[in-house]
Protein backbone atom coordinates (compact mmCIF):
# COMPACT_ATOMS: atom_id res chain seq x y z
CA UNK A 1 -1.69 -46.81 4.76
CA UNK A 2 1.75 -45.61 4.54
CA UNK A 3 2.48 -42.62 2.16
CA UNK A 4 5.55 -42.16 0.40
CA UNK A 5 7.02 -38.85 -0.31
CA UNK A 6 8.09 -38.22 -3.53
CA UNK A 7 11.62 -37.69 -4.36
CA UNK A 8 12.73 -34.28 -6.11
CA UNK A 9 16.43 -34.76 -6.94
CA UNK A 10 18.46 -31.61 -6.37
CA UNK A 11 20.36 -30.62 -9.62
CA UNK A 12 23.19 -28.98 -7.28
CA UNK A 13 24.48 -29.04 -3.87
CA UNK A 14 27.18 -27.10 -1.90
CA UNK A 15 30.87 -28.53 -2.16
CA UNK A 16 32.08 -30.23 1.36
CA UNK A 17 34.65 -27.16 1.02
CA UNK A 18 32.25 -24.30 0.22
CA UNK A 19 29.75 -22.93 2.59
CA UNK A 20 26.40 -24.02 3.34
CA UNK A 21 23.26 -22.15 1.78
CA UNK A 22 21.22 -20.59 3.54
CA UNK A 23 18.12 -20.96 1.31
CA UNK A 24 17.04 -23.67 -1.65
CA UNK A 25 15.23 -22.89 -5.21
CA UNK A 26 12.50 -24.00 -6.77
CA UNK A 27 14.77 -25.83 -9.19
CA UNK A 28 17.31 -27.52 -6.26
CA UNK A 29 14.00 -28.03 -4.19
CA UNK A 30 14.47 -31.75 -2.46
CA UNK A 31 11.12 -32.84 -0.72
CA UNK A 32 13.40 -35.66 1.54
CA UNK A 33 15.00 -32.65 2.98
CA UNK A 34 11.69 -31.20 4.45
CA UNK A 35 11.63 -32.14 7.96
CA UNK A 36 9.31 -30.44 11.60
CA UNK A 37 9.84 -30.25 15.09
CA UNK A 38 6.91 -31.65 17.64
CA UNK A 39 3.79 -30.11 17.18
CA UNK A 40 2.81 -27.22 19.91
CA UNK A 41 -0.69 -26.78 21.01
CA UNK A 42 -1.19 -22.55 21.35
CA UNK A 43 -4.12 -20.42 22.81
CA UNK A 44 -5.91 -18.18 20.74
CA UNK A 45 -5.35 -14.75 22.30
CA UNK A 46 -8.80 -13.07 23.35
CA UNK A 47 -9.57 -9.19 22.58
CA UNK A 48 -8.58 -6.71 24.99
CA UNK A 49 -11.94 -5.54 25.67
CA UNK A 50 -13.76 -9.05 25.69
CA UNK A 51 -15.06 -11.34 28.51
CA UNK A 52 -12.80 -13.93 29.58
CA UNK A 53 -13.76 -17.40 27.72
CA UNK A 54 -14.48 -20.56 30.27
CA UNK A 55 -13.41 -22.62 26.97
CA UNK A 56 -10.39 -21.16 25.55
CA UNK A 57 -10.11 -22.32 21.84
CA UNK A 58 -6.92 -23.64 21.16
CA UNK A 59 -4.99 -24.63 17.83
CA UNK A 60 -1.70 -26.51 16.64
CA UNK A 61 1.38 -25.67 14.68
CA UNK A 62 4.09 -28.05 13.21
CA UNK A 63 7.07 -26.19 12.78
CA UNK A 64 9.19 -26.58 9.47
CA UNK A 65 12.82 -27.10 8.48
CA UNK A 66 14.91 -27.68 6.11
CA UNK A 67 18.12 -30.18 5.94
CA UNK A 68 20.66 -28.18 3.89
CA UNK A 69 23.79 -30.59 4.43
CA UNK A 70 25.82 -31.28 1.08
CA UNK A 71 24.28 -35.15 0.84
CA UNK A 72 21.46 -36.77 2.65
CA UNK A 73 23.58 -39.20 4.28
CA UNK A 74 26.11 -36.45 5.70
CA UNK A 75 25.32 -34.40 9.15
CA UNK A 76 21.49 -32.68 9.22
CA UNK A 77 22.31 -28.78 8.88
CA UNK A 78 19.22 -27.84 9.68
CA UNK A 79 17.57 -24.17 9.28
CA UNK A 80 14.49 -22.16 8.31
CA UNK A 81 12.73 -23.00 4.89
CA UNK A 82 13.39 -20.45 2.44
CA UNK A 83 12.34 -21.40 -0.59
CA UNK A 84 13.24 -18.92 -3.52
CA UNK A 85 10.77 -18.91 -6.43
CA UNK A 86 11.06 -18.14 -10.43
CA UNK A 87 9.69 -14.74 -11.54
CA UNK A 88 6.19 -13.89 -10.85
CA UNK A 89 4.01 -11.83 -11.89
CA UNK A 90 1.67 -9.59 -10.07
CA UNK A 91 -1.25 -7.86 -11.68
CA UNK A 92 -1.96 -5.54 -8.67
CA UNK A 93 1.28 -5.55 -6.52
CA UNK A 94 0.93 -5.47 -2.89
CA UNK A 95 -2.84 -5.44 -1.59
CA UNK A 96 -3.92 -4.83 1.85
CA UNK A 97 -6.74 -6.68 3.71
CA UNK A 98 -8.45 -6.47 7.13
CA UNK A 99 -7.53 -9.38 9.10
CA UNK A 100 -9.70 -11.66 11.30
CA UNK A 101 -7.97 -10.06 14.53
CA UNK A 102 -8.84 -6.38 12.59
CA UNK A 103 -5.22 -5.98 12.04
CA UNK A 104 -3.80 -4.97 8.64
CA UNK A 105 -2.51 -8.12 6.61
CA UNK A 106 -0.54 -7.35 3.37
CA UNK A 107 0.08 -10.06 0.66
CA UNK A 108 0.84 -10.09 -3.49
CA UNK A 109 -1.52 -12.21 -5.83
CA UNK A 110 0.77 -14.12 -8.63
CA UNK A 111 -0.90 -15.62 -11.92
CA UNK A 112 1.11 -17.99 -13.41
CA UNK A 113 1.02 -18.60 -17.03
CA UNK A 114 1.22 -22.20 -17.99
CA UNK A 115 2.50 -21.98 -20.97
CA UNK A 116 6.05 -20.79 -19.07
CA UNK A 117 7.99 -23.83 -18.14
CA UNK A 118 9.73 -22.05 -15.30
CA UNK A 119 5.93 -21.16 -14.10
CA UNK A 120 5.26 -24.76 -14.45
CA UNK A 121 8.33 -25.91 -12.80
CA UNK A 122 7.86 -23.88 -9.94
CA UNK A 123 3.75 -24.97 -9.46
CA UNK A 124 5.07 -28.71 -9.58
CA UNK A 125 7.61 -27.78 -6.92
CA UNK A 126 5.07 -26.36 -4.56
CA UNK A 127 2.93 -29.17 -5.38
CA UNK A 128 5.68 -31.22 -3.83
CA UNK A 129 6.11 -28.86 -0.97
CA UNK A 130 2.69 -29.49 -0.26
CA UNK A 131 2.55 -33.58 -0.59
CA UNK A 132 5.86 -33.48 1.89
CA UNK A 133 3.51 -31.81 4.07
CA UNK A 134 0.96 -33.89 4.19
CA UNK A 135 3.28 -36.73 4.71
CA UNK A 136 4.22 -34.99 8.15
CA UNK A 137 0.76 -33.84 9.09
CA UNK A 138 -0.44 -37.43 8.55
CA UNK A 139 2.28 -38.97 11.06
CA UNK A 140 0.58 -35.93 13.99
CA UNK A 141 -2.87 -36.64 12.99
CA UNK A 142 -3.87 -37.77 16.29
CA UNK A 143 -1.62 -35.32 18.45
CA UNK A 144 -2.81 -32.48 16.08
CA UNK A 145 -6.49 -33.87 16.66
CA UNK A 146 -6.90 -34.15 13.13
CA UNK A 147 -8.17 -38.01 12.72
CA UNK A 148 -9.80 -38.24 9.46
CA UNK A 149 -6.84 -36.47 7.35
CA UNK A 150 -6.17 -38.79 4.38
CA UNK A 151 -2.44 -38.65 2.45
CA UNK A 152 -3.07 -40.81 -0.27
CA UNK A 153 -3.45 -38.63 -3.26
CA UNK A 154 -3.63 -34.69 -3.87
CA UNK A 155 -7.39 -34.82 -4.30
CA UNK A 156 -7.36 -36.80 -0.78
CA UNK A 157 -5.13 -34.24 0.66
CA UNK A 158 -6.90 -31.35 -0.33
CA UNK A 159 -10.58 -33.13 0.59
CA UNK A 160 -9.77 -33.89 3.91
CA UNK A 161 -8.19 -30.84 5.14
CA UNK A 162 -4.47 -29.50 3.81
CA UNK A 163 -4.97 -26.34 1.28
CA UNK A 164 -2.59 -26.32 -1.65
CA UNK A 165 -0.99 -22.79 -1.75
CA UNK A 166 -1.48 -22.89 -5.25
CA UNK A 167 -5.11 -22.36 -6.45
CA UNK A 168 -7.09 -23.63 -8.95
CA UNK A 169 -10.16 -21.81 -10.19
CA UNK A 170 -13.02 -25.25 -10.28
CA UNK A 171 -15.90 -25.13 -11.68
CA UNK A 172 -19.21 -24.92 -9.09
CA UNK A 173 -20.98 -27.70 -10.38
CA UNK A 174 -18.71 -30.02 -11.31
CA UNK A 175 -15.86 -29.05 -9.13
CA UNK A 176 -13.55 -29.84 -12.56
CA UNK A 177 -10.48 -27.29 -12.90
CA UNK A 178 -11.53 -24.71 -14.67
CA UNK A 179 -10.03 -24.57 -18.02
CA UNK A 180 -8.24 -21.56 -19.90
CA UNK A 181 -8.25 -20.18 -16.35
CA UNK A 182 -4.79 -19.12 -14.63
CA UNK A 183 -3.78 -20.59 -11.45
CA UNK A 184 -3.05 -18.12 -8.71
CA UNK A 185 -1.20 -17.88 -5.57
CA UNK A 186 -1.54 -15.50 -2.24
CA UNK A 187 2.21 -14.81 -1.07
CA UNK A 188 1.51 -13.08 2.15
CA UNK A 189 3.92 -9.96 3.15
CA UNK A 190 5.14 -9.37 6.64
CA UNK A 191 5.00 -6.24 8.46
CA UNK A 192 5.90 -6.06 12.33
CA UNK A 193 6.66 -3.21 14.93
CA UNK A 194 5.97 0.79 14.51
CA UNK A 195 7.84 4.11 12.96
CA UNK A 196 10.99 4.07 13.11
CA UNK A 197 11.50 0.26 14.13
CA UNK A 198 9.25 -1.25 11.47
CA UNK A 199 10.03 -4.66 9.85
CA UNK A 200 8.92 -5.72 6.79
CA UNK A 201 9.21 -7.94 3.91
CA UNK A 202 12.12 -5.81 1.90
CA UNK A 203 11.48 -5.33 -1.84
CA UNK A 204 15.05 -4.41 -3.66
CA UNK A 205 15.85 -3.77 -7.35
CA UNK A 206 18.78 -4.95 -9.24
CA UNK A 207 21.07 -2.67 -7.60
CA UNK A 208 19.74 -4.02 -4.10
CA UNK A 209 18.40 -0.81 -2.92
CA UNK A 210 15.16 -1.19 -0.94
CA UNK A 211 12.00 0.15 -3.02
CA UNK A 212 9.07 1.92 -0.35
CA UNK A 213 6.10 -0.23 -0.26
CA UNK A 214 4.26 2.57 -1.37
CA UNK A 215 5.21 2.48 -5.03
CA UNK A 216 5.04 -1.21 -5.12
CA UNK A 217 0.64 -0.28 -4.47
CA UNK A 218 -1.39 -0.61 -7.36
CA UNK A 219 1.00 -1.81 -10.08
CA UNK A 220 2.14 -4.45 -12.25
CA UNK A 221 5.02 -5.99 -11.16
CA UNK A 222 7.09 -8.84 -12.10
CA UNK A 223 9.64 -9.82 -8.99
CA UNK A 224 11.51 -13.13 -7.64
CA UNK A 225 10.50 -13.45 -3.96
CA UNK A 226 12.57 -15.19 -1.54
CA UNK A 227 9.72 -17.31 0.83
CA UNK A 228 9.51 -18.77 4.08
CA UNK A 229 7.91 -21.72 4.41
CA UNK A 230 6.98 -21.40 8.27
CA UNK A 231 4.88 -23.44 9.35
CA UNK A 232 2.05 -26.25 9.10
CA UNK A 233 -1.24 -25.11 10.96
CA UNK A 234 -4.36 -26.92 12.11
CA UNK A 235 -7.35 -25.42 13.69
CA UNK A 236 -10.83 -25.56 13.23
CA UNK A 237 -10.88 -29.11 11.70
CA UNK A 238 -8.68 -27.68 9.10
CA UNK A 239 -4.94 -27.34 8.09
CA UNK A 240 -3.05 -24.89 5.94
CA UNK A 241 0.99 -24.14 5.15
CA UNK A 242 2.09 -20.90 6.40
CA UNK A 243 4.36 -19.02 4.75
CA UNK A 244 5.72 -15.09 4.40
CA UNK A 245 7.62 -13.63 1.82
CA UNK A 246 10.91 -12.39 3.51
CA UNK A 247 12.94 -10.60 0.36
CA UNK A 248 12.28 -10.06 -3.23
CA UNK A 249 13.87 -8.31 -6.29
CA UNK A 250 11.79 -6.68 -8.46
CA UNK A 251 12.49 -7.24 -12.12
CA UNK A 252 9.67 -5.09 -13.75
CA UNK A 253 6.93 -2.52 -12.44
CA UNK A 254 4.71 0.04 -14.29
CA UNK A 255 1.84 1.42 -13.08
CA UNK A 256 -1.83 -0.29 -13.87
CA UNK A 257 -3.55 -0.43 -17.01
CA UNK A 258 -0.50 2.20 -18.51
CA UNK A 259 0.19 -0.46 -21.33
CA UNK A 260 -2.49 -1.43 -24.49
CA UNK A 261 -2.32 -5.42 -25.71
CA UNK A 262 -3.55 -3.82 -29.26
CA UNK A 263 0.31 -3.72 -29.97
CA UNK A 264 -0.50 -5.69 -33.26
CA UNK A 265 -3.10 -3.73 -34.48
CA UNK A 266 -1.04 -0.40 -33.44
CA UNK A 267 1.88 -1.74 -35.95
CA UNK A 268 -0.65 -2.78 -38.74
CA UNK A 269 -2.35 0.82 -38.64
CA UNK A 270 1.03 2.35 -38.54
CA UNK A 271 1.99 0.50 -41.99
CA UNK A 272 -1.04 1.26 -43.52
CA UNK A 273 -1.93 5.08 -42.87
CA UNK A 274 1.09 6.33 -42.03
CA UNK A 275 -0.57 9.97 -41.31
CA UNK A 276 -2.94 8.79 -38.72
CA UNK A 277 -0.38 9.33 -35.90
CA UNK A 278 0.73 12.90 -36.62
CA UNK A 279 -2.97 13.38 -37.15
CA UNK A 280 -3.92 12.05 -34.33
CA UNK A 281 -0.93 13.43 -32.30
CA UNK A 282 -2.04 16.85 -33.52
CA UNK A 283 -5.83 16.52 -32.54
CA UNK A 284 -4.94 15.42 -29.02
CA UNK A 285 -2.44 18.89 -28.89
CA UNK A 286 -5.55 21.00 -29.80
CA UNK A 287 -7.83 19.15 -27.43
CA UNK A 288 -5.06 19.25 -24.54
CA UNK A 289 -4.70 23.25 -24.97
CA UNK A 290 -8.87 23.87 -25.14
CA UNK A 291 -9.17 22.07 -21.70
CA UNK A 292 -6.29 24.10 -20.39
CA UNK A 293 -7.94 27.34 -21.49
CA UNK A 294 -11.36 25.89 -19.76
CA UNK A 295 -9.99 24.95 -16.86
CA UNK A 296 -7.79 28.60 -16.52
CA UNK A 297 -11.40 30.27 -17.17
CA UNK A 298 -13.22 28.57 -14.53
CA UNK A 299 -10.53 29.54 -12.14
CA UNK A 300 -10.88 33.09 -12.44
CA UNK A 301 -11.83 35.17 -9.13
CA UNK A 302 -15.42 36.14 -9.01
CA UNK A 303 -16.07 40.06 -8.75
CA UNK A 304 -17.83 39.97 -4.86
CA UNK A 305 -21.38 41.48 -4.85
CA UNK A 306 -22.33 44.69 -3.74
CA UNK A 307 -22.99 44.67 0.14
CA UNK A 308 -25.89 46.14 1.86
CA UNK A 309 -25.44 49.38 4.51
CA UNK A 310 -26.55 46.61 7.52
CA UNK A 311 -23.51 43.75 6.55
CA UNK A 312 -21.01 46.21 6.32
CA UNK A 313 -18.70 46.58 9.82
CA UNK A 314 -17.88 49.17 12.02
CA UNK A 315 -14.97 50.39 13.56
CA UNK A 316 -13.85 51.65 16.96
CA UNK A 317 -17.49 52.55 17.66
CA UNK A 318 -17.90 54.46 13.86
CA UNK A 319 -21.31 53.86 12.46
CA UNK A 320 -21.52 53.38 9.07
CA UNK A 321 -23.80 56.26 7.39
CA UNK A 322 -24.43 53.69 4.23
CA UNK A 323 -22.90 57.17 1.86
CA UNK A 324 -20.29 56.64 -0.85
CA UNK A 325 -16.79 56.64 0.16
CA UNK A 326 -15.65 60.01 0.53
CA UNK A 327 -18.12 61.51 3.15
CA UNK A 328 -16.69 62.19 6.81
CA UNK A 329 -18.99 59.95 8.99
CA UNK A 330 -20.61 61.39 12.00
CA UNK A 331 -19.29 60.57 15.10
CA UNK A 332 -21.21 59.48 18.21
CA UNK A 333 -21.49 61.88 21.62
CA UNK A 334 -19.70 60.23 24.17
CA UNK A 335 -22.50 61.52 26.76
CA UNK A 336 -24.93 64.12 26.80
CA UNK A 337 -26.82 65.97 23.75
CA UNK A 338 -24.89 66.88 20.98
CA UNK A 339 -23.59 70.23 20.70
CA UNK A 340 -24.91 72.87 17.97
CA UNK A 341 -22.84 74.26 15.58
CA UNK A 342 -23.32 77.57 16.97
CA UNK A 343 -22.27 76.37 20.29
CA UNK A 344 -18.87 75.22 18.92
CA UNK A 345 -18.20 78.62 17.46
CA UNK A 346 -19.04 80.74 20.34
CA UNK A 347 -16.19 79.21 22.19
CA UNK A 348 -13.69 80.23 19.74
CA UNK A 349 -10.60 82.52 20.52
CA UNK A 350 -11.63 86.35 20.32
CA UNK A 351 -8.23 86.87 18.89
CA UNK A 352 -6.01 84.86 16.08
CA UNK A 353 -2.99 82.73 17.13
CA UNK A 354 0.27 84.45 16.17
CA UNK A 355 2.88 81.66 14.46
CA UNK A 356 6.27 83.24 13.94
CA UNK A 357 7.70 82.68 10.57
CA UNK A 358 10.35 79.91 10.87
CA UNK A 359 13.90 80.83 10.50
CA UNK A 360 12.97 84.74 11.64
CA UNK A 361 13.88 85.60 15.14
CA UNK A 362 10.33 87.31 16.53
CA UNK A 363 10.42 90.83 16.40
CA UNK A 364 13.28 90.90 13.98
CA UNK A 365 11.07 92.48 11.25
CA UNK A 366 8.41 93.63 13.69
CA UNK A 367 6.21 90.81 11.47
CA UNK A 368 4.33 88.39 12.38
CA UNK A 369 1.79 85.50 10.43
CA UNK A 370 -1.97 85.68 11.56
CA UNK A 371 -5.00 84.16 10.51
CA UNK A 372 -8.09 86.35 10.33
């Protein structure tokens, strides 16, 4: 059975005399535009350290494009998909996962809120983006080796092997959407080459200056990301839309769990006991400066115990006699018994050493110092 796409009327398109864009919104999205090249059968690469396979597993891609001439009926202009969404928001901000090849894959989780019409607006438009590709993937179903795909409907699209990038949270036993749950979408992040010739998806604010990937880690963030829709691939009996964020502008970021939803209740207490927040305010102060004081006493230096006579070193062959400081130590013969004390006198000079007295010429006084 034939499927028809349907149509998504764009509500503007580029002048004959102004220049052609280079990327389509949510909003000017056109499902007839969509269009592939043939499909390519590719290898899957094998580890570095593993056996050669005798059966090489193989897979298929359909690449995408996009037709962004002024009418349909003037020249195709063909080019990459990028496909520039409303504002999202991001509960974690960028998250980072172990791939299947043990390479690090980065991606954003969005929640949209359904009672936001540009949220809405935006989850139809994928939902188009998605039919258009099932459309193409049922024309390659044999090349792709895909026989049993089925285009009819969403639920036949989905059943039979074509993800939606949006997802649905469905109940386990009935498989019914999940109601009062938030639909969600995985926008994955590229990341390619090493320090200093890294590419990545850029994140800029309003000024367009880039913003590190590190502070974008463990937020909430709001941003407007600019995607690529790359690619349709099949492998495994199964088929999915590839697609990489290439730009986005962040529009709001704090980090997680900073900001209370008790905003209500905060005003309502404020109006009625007007003291409670200097009160409050002033416990918090006294409880601040007690943990300071704790923490400054726990980091004072410990007085070192008192070493035994047997830990204590020794120097350029000086034993330690274990006395108090003060006492000469003895000093180790270097050979031979030690000498008495009467030994060491009876070797003494006979006579005392005469020392002139400085500044005196000997013999000018007939004078001299000795010591008896």
């Amino acid at each position: 059975m034939e499927t028809h796409l349907p149509q998504i009327e764009p509500t503007q398109s580029a002048e004959p005399n102004q220049p052609i864009p280079t990327y389509t919104t949510y909003v000017d999205c056109t499902v007839s535009r969509l269009t592939c090249t043939s499909a390519e059968q590719k290898t899957v690469p094998t580890a570095p350290n593993a056996p050669p396979s005798t059966t090489p597993q193989t897979y298929y891609i359909i690449p995408l494009m996009y037709n962004f001439a002024s009418t349909l009926e003037a020249d195709r202009k063909l080019n990459d998909f990028l496909y520039e969404g409303c504002e999202m928001d991001s509960p974690y901000g960028i998250q980072t996962n172990e791939g299947q090849s043990g390479r690090k894959e980065y991606s954003v989780m969005c929640k949209f809120d359904l009672s936001d019409a540009e949220n809405v607006r935006f989850i139809e438009s994928t939902n188009e983006i998605h039919r258009g590709c099932a459309f193409i993937l049922h024309s390659m179903k044999g090349v792709v080796k895909l026989p049993h795909f089925n285009a009819s409907t969403p639920e036949m699209i989905e059943a039979t092997g074509l993800k939606n990038p949006i997802f649905r949270p469905r109940d386990p036993t009935t498989s019914e959407i999940v109601q009062g749950r938030a639909p969600s979408m995985y926008l994955k992040l590229f990341s390619r080459g090493k320090p200093p010739m890294v590419e990545q998806t850029l994140f800029t604010g309003l000024d367009g200056k880039p913003i590190p990937w590190a502070l974008l880690q463990g937020v909430e963030m709001k941003f407007i990301p600019l995607i690529l829709v790359k690619r349709i691939y099949i492998g495994g009996g199964k088929a999915s839309i590839q697609m990489e964020v290439q730009s986005a502008i962040v529009t709001f970021i704090r980090a997680r769990n900073t900001s209370t939803r008790q905003t209500t209740t905060i005003q309502r207490l404020q109006q009625a006991r007007p003291a409670l927040q200097d009160t409050v305010s002033a416990q918090l102060a006294k409880l601040t400066l007690d943990r300071q004081e704790q923490m400054l006493g726990s980091m004072q230096p410990q007085q070192p115990a008192q070493s035994s006579s047997e830990s204590q070193p020794t120097y350029a062959g000086i034993t330690s006699t274990g006395q108090h400081p003060g006492t000469l130590p003895s000093i180790p013969p270097l050979g031979g018994p030690q000498p008495s004390m009467q030994e060491l006198t009876s070797s003494a000079p006979t006579r005392s050493p005469v020392i002139p007295m400085a500044g005196v010429p000997q013999g000018q006084f007939g004078a001299t110092l000795s010591f008896s």
